[in-house]
C-alpha atoms as a PDB file:
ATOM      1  CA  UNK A   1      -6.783 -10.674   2.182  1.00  0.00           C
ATOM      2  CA  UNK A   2      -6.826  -9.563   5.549  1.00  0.00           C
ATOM      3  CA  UNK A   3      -6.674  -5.713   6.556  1.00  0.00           C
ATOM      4  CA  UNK A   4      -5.002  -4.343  10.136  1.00  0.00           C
ATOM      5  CA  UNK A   5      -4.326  -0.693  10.678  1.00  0.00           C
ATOM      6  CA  UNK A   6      -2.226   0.533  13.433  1.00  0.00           C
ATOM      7  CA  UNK A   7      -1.124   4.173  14.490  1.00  0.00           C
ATOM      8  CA  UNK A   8       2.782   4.989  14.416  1.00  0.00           C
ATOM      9  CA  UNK A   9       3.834   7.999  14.900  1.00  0.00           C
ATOM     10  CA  UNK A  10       1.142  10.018  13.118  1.00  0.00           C
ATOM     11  CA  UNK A  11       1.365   7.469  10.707  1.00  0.00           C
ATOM     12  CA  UNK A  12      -1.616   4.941   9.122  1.00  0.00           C
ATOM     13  CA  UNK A  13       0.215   1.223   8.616  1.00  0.00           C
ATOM     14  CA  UNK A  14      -1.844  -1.536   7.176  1.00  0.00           C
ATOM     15  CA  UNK A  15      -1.200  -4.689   7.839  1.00  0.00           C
ATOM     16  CA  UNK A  16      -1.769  -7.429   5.247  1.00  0.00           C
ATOM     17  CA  UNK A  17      -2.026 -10.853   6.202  1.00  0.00           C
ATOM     18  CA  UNK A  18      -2.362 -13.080   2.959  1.00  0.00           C
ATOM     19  CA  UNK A  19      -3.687 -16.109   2.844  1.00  0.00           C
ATOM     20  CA  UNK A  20      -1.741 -18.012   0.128  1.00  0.00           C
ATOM     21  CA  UNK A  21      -3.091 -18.847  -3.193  1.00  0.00           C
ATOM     22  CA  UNK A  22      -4.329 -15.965  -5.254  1.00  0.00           C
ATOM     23  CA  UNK A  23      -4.460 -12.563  -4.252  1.00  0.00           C
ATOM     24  CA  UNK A  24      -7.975 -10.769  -4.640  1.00  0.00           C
ATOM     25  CA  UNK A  25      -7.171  -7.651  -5.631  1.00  0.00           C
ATOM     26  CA  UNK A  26     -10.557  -7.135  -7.612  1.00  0.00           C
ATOM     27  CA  UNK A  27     -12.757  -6.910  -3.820  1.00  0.00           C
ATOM     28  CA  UNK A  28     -11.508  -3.516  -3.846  1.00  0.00           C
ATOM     29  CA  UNK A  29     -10.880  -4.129   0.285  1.00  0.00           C
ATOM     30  CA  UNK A  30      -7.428  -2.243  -0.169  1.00  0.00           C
ATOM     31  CA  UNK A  31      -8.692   0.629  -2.203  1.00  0.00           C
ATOM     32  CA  UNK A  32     -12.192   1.407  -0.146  1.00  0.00           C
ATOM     33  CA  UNK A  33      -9.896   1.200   3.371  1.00  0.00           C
ATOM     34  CA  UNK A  34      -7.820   3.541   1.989  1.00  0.00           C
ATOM     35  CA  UNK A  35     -10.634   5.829   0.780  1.00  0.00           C
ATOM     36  CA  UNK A  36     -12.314   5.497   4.230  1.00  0.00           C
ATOM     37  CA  UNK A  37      -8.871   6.293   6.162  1.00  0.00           C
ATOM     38  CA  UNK A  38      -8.123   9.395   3.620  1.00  0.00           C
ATOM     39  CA  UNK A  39     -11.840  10.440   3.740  1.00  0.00           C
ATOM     40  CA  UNK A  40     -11.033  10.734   8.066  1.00  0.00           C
ATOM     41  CA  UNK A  41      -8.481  13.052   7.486  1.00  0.00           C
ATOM     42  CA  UNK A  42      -5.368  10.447   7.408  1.00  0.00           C
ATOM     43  CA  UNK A  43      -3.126  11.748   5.467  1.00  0.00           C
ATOM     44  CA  UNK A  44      -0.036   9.866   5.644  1.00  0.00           C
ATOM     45  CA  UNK A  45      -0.803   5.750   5.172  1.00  0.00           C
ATOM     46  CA  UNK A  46       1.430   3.085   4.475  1.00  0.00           C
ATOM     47  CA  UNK A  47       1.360  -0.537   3.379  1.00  0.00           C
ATOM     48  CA  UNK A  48       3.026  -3.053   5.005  1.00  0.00           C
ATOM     49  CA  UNK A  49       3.501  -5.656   2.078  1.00  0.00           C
ATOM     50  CA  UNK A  50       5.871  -7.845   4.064  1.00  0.00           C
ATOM     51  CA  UNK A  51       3.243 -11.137   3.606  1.00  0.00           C
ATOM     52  CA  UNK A  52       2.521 -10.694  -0.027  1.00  0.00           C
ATOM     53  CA  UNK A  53       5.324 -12.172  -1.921  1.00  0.00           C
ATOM     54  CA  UNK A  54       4.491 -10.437  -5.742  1.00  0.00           C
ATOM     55  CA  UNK A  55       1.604  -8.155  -7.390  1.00  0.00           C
ATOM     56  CA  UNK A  56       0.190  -9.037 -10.361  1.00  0.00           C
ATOM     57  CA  UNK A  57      -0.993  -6.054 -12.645  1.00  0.00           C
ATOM     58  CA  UNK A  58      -4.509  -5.969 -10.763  1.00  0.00           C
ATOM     59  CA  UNK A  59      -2.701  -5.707  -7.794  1.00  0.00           C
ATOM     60  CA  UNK A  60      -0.307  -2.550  -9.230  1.00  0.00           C
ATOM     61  CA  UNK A  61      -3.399  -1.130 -10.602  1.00  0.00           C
ATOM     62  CA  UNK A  62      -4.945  -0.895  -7.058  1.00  0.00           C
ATOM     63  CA  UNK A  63      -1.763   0.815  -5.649  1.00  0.00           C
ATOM     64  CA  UNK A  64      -1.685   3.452  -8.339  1.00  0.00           C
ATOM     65  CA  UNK A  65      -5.573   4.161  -7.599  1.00  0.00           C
ATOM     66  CA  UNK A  66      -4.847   4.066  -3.573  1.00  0.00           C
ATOM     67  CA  UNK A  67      -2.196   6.785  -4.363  1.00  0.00           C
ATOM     68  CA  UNK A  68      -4.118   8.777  -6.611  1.00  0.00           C
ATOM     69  CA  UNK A  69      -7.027   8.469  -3.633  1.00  0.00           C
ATOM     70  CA  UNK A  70      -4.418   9.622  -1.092  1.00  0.00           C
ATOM     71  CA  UNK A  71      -3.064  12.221  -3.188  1.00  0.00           C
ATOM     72  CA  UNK A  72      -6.504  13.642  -4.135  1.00  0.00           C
ATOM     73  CA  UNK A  73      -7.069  14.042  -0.486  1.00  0.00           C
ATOM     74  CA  UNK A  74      -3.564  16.194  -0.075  1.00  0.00           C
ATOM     75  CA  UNK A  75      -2.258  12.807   1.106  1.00  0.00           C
ATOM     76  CA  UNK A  76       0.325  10.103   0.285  1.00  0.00           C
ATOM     77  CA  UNK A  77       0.163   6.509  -0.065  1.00  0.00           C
ATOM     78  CA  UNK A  78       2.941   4.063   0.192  1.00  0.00           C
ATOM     79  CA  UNK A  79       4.737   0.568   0.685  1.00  0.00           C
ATOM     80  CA  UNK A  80       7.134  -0.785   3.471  1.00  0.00           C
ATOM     81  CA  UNK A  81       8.861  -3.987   3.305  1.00  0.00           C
ATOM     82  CA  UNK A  82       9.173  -4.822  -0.270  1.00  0.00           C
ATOM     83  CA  UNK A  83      10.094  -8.674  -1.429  1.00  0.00           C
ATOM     84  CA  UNK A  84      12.942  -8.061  -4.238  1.00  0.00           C
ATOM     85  CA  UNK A  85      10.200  -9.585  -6.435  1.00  0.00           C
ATOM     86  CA  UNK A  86       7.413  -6.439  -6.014  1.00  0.00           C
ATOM     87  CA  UNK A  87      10.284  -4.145  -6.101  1.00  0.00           C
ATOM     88  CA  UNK A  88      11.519  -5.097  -9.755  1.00  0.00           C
ATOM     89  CA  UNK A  89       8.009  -5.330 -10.704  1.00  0.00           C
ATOM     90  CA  UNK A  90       7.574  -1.429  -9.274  1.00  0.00           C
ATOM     91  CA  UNK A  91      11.099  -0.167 -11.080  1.00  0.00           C
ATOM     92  CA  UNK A  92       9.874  -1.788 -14.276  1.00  0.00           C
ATOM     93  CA  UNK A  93       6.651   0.331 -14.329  1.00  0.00           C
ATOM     94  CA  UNK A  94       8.637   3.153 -12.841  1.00  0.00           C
ATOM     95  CA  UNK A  95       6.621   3.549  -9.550  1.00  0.00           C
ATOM     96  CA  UNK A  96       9.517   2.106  -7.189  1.00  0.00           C
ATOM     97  CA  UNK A  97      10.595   6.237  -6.437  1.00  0.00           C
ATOM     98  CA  UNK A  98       6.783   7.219  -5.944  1.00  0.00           C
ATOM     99  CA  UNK A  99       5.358   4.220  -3.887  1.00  0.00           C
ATOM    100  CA  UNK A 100       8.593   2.760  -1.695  1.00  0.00           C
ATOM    101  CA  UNK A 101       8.582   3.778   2.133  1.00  0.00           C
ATOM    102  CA  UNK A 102      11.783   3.378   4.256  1.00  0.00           C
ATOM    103  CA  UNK A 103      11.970  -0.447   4.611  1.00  0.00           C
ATOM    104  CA  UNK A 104      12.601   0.290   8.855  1.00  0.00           C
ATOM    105  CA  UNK A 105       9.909   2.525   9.855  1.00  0.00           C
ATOM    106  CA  UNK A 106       6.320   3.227   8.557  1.00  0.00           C
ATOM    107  CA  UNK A 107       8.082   7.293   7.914  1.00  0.00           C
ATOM    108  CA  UNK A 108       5.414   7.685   4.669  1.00  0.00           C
ATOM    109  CA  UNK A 109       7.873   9.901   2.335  1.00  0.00           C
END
């Protein structure tokens, strides 16, 4: 997994570029970026998710703790362009209201 952050409108976007094959959730690259960005001050990041096709529970597990991270910091974490499959995976565990972004622009809430 590949990491990219960009600037939008006072607003931290990650990129992920994926690989194929499995996703390595368990590196911890995802949740240590987002401690570094939150521990500068950021306090609005999203997650563009738009290459990663599904999460498996390792990978919800490291959303939960990058929102918890953000949150702990008086920040918010959350996702942007959402394949139908993570979505129905996030409304089963009931974390579709608290993670999902606006789909069209990296807004953050």
């Amino acid at each position: 997994m590949d990491l990219r952050e960009e600037q939008r409108d006072g607003v931290t976007v990650l990129l992920v570029k994926w690989g194929g094959g499995v996703l390595r959730w368990d590196q911890g690259i995802l949740t240590k970026t987002v401690r570094n960005l939150a521990a500068r001050g950021q306090k609005r990041i999203v997650l563009d998710v738009s290459d990663i096709p599904y999460f498996d529970s390792d990978g919800i597990g490291e959303l939960v703790q990058c929102m918890a991270i953000a949150a702990r910091k008086g920040g918010e974490f959350k996702l942007m362009n959402l394949h139908e499959r993570i979505r129905d995976h996030l409304a089963i565990a009931k974390l579709l209201p608290v993670l999902s972004a606006d789909d069209d622009k990296p807004q953050g809430g």
